[in-house]
Protein backbone atom coordinates (compact mmCIF):
# COMPACT_ATOMS: atom_id res chain seq x y z
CA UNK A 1 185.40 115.96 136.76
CA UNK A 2 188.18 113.83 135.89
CA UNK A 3 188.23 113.16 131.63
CA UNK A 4 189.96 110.55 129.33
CA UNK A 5 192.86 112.67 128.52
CA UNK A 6 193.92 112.75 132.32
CA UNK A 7 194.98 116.38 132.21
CA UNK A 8 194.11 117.00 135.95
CA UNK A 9 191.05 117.10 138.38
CA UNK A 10 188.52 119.92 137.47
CA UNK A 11 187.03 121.67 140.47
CA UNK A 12 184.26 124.32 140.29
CA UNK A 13 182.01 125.88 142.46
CA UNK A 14 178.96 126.91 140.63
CA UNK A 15 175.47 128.30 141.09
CA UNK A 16 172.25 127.44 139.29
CA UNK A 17 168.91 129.39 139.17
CA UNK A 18 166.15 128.55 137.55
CA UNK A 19 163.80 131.41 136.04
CA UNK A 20 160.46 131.51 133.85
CA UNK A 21 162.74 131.54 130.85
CA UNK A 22 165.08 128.48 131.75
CA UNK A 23 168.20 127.75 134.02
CA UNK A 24 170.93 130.51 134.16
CA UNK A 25 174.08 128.99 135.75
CA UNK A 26 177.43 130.96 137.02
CA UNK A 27 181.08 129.25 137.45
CA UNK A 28 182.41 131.73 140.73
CA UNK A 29 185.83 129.90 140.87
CA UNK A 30 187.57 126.70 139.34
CA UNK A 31 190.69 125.20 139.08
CA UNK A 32 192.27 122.22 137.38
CA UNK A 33 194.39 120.08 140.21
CA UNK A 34 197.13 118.50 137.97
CA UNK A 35 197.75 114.83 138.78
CA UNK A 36 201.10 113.90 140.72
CA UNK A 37 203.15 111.32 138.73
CA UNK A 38 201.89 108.51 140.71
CA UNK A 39 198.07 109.27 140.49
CA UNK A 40 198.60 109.13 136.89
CA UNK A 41 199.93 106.32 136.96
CA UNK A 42 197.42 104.65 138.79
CA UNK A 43 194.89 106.47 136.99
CA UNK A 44 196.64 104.85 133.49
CA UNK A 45 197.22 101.19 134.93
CA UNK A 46 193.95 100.81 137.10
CA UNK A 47 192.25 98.84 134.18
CA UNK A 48 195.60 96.25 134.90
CA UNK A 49 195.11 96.05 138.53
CA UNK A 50 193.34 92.50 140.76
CA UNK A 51 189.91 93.03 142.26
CA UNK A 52 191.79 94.01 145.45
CA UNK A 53 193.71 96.61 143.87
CA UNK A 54 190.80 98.14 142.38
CA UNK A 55 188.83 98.21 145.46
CA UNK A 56 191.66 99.56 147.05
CA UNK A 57 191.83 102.63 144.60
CA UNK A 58 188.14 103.22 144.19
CA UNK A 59 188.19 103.85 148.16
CA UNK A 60 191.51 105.91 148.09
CA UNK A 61 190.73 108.33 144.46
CA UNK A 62 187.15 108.80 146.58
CA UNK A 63 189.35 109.98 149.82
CA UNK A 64 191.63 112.01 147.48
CA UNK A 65 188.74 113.77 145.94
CA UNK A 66 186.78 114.79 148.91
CA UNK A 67 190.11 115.82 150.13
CA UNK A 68 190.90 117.87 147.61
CA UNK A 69 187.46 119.64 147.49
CA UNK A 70 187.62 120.28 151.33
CA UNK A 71 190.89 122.31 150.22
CA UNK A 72 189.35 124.03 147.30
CA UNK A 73 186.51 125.24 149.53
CA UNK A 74 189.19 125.94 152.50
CA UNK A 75 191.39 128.02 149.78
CA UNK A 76 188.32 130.39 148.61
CA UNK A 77 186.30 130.81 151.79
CA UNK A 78 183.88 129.22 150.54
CA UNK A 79 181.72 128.30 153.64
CA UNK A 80 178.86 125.83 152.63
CA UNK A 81 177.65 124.50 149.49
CA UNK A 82 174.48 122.61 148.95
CA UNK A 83 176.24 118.98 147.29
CA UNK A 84 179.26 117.65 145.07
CA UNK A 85 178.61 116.17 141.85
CA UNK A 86 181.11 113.83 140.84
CA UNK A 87 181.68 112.32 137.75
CA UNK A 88 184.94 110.33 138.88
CA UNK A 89 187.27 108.49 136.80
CA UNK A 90 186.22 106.06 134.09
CA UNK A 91 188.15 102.83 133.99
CA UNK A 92 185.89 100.51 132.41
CA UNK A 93 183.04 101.54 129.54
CA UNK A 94 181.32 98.54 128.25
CA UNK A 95 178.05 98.75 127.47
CA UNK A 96 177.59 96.68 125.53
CA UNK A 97 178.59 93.74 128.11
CA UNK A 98 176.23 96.27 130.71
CA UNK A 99 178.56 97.94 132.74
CA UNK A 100 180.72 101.01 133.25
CA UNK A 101 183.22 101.68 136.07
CA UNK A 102 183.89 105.22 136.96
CA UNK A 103 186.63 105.46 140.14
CA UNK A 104 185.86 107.66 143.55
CA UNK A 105 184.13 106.04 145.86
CA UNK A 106 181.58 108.44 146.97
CA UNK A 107 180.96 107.16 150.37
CA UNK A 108 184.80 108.18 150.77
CA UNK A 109 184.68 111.15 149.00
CA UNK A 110 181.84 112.11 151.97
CA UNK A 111 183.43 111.10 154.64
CA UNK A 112 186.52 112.72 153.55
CA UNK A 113 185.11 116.20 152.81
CA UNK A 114 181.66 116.35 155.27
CA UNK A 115 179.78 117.19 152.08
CA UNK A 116 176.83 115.23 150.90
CA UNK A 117 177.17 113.80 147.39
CA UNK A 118 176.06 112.53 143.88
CA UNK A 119 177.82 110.52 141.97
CA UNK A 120 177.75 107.12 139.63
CA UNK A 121 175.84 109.05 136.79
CA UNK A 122 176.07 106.63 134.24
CA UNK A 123 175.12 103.22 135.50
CA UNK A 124 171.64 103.60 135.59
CA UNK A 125 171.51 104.27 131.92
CA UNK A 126 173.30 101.52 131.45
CA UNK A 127 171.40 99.12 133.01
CA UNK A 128 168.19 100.56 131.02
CA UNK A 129 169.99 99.44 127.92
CA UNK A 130 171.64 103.02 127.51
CA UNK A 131 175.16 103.34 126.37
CA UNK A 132 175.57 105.72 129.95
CA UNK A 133 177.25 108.10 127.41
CA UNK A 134 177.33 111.43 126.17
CA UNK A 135 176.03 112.99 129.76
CA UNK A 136 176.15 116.52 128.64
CA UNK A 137 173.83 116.81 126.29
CA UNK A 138 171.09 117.52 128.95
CA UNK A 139 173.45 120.40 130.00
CA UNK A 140 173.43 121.71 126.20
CA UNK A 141 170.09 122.07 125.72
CA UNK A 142 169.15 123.38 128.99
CA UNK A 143 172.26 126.03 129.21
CA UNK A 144 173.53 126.91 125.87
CA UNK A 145 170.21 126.25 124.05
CA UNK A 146 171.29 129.00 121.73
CA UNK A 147 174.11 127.08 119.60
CA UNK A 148 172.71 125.29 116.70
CA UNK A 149 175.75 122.44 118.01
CA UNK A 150 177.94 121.99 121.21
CA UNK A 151 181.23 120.38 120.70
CA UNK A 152 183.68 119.14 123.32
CA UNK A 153 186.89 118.93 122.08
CA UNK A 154 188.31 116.63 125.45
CA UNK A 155 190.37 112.98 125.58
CA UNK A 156 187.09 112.00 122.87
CA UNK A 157 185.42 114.58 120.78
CA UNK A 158 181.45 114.48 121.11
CA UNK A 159 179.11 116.71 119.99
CA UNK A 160 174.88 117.41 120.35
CA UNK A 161 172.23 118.96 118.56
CA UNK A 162 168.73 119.05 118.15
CA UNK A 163 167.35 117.04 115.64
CA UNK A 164 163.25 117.72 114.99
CA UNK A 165 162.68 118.64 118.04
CA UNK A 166 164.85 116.32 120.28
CA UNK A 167 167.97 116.62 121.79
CA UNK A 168 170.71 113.57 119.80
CA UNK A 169 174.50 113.40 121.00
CA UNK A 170 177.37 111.24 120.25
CA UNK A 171 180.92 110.49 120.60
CA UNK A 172 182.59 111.53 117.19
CA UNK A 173 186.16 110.30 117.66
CA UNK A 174 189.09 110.37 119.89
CA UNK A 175 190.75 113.59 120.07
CA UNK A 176 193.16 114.63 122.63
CA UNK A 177 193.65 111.01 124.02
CA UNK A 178 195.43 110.31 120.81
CA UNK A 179 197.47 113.43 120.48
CA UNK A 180 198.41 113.45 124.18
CA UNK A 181 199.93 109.62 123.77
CA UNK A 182 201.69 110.70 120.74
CA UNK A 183 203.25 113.37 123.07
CA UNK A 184 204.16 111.03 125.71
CA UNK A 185 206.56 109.14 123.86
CA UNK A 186 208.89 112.86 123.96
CA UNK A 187 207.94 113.06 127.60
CA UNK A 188 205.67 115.68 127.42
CA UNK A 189 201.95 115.83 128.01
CA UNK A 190 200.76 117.18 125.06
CA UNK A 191 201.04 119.39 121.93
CA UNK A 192 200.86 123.30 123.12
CA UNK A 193 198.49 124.93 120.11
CA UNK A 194 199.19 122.18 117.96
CA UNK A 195 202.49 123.26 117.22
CA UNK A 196 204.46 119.87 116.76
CA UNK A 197 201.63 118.84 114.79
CA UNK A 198 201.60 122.04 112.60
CA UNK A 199 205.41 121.02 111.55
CA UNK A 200 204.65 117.60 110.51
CA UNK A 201 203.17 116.32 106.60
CA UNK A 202 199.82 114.48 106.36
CA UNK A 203 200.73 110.74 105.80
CA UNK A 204 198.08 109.68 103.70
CA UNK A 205 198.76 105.77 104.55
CA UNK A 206 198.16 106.28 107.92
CA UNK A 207 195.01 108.71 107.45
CA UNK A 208 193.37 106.09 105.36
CA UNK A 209 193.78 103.62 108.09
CA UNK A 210 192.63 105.71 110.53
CA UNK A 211 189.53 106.30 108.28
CA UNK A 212 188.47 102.58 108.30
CA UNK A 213 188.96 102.29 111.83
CA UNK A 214 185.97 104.89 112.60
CA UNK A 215 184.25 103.22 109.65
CA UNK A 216 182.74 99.98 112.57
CA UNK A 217 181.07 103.75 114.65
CA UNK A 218 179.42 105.74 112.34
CA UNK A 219 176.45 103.91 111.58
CA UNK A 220 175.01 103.14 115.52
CA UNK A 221 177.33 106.11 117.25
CA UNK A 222 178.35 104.16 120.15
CA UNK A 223 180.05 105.74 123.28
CA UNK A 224 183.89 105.55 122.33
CA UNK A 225 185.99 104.40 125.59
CA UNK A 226 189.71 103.26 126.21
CA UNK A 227 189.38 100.26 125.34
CA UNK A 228 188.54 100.84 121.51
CA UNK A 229 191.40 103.35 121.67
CA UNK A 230 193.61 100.86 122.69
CA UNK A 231 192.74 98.02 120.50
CA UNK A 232 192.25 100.01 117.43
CA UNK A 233 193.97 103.23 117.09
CA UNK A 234 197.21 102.72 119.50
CA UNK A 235 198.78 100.09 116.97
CA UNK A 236 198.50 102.81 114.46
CA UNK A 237 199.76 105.38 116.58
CA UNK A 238 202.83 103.49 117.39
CA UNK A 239 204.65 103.20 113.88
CA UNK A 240 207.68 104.69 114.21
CA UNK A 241 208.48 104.56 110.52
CA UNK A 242 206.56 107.69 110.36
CA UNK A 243 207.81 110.43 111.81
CA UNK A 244 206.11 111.51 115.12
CA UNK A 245 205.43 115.59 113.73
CA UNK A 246 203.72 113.74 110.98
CA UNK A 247 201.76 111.26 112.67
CA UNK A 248 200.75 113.99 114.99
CA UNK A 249 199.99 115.85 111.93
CA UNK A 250 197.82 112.91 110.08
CA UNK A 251 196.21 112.37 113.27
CA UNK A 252 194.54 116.21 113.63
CA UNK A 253 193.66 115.65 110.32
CA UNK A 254 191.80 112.96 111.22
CA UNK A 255 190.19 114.45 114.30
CA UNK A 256 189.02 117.36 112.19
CA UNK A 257 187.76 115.31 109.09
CA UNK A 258 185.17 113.50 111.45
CA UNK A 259 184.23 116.76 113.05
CA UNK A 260 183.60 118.22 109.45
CA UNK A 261 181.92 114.76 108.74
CA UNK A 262 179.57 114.35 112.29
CA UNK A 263 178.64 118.11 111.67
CA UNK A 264 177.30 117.69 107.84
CA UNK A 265 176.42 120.44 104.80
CA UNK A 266 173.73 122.58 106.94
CA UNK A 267 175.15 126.18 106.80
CA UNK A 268 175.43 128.82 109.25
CA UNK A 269 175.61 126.94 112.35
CA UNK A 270 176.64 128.26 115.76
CA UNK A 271 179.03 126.08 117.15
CA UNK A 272 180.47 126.09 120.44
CA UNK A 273 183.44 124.69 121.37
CA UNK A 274 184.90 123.59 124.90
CA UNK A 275 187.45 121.13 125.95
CA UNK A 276 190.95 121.13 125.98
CA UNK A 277 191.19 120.61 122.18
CA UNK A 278 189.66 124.61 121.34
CA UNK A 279 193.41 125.63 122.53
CA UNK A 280 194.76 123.96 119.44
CA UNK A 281 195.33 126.29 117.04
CA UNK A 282 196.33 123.62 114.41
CA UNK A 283 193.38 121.68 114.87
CA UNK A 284 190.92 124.86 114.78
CA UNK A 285 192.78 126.18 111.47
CA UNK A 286 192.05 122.41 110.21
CA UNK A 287 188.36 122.28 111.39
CA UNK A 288 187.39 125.99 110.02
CA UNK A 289 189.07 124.81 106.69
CA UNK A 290 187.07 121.63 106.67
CA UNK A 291 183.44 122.84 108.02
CA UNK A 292 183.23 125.77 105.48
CA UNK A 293 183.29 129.56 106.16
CA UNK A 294 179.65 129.39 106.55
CA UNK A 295 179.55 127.85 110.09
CA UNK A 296 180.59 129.63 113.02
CA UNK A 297 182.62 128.03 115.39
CA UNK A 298 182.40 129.73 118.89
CA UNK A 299 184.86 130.01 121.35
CA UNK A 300 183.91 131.12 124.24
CA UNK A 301 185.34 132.49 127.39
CA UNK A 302 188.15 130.31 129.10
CA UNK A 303 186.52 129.24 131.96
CA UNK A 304 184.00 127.57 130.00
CA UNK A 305 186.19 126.03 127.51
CA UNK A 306 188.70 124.29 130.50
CA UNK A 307 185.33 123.76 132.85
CA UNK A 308 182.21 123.43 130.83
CA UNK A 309 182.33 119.32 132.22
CA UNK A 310 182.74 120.13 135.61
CA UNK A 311 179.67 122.94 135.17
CA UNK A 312 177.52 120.35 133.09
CA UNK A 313 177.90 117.26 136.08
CA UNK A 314 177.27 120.05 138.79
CA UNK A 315 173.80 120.69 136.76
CA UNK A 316 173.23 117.18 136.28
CA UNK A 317 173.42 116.86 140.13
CA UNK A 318 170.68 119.60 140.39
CA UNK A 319 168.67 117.69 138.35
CA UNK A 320 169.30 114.82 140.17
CA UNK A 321 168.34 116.45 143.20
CA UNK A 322 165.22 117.71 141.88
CA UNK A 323 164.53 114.37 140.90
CA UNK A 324 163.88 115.49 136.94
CA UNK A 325 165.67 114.03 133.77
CA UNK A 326 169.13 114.19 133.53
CA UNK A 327 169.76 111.55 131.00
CA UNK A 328 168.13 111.69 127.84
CA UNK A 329 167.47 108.29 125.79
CA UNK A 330 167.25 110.19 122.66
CA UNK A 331 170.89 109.98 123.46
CA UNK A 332 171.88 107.51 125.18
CA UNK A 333 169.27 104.68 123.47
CA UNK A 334 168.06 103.10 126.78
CA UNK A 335 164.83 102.19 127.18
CA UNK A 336 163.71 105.23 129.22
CA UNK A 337 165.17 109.02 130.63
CA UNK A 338 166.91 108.97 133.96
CA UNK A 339 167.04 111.01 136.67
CA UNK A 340 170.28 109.19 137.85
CA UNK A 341 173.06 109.18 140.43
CA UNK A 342 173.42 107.89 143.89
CA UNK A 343 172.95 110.28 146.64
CA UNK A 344 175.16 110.14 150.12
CA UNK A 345 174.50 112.08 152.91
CA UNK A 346 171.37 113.78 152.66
């Protein structure tokens, strides 16, 4: 799993059973594989590059992935598995025009690690009218059934619940992706605990604008992707009339005031959090402040906050396997569930 935010590659090497009662799933090892300066960025400019270019990467990431897994298995004896599922890089997310790009070739990821492989989860739903996004959600309900809402705090903050019966997700904003750029401009890759942010004043200007820009997503939810970061929040973030601790500051605020929105006035909700973003401290003091003493936000063990993703599109590729749904349209709004992702090397 490789998210917005580009912290790193997540690797893990999990196990999934399947009882009278439902799935029961255990992470034995992960690790997050921090990106070199150059994959970054190439990760960062690949939306820039020709047609050759991006060719070029998609068959090189795909090499560097199965690479990397062949050393992850290598480095804890870990002898034989049964498939990877790999979610890749996204580089392109438009719907709405019908198509989403996520980098790794997986015909080079197999041929670099001898390990048959699923991959491309999201262009199925697409092409069914789907927005290919949230992917999780099938992973919520069939794993951690027993939180009233899951929340990943990653690059975008989505959550899913269920809603009379059925299973509804959605992007709720960007998170980290827009804290993390703020960060960049001091040369560092993001805001340990929310500390920076912590210092800084809410600039009420700024709060209001970012307001109005998640005004044009609230009534149809779309999936939220780079490009609407760029276009929309990025100007914003780059007024350096405000002081960075503030605009850091302003944009928490923000992050946690569409939480507290996207999660409503029910009470006593289980919530459980994941995703780089449950290691703020700032932003948790903000959301607890904001969603009322009545809900309970969970956080749960580390290795399920840094690799729920990873566990979630290793699930979705035992689904896939077992040909059964693994993309819900209650979610997504295509036409029909999916049971998607291509399969190499079975």
């Amino acid at each position: 799993m490789s998210g917005t935010s580009l912290d790193g590659l997540d690797i893990a090497c999990c196990t999934f059973i399947k009882k009278e009662k439902g799935w029961t799933q255990t992470i034995h090892t992960a690790t997050t594989l921090r990106y070199s300066s150059s994959w970054k960025k190439k990760l960062s400019e690949a939306h820039t590059y020709t047609s050759e270019e991006l060719v070029n990467l998609h068959h090189a990431y795909g090499n560097f992935l199965g690479t990397e897994v062949k050393k992850f298995m290598q480095a804890n004896s870990i002898r034989k598995i049964d498939f990877i599922a790999s979610h890749g890089h996204t580089i392109f997310h438009q719907p709405s025009k019908g198509f989403t790009f996520q980098l790794g070739d997986g015909h080079a990821l197999y041929a670099a690690s001898g390990v048959p492989v699923i991959y491309d989860f999201r262009s199925l739903d697409v092409a069914k009218g789907g927005q290919g996004a949230p992917l999780v959600p099938i992973g919520d309900q069939l794993l951690f059934h027993q939180f009233d809402v899951c929340l990943n705090l990653g690059g975008i903050a989505n959550l899913s619940r269920e809603v009379k019966g059925q299973r509804i997700a959605y992007d709720v904003c960007f998170a980290n992706m827009g804290l993390n750029y703020l960060m960049e401009k001091i040369k560092k890759e993001f805001d340990k605990e929310g500390a920076l942010a912590a210092q800084g004043e809410l600039n009420v200007p700024l709060l209001t604008a970012l307001t109005k820009r998640y005004d044009r997503y609230r009534t149809n939810r779309p999936s939220l992707g780079r490009e609407d970061f760029e276009k929309y929040f990025v100007p914003l973030l780059d007024n350096e009339k405000i002081k960075l601790s503030d605009r850091l500051h302003t944009f928490t605020e923000s992050i946690a005031i569409e939480i507290a929105t996207a999660i409503g006035k029910e009470k006593q909700q289980r919530i459980l959090l994941s995703g780089g973003g449950a290691f703020n401290s700032f932003l948790l003091y903000r959301m607890v402040d904001l969603c009322g003493d009545e809900n309970m936000l969970v956080v749960p063990e580390e290795e399920v906050i840094k690799f729920k993703e990873a566990l979630v599109f290793a699930f979705l590729g035992v689904l896939r396997f077992r040909k059964e749904v693994n993309t819900l349209k209650s979610v997504t709004h295509a036409f029909s569930n999916s049971s998607s992702g291509v399969m190499i090397g079975f």
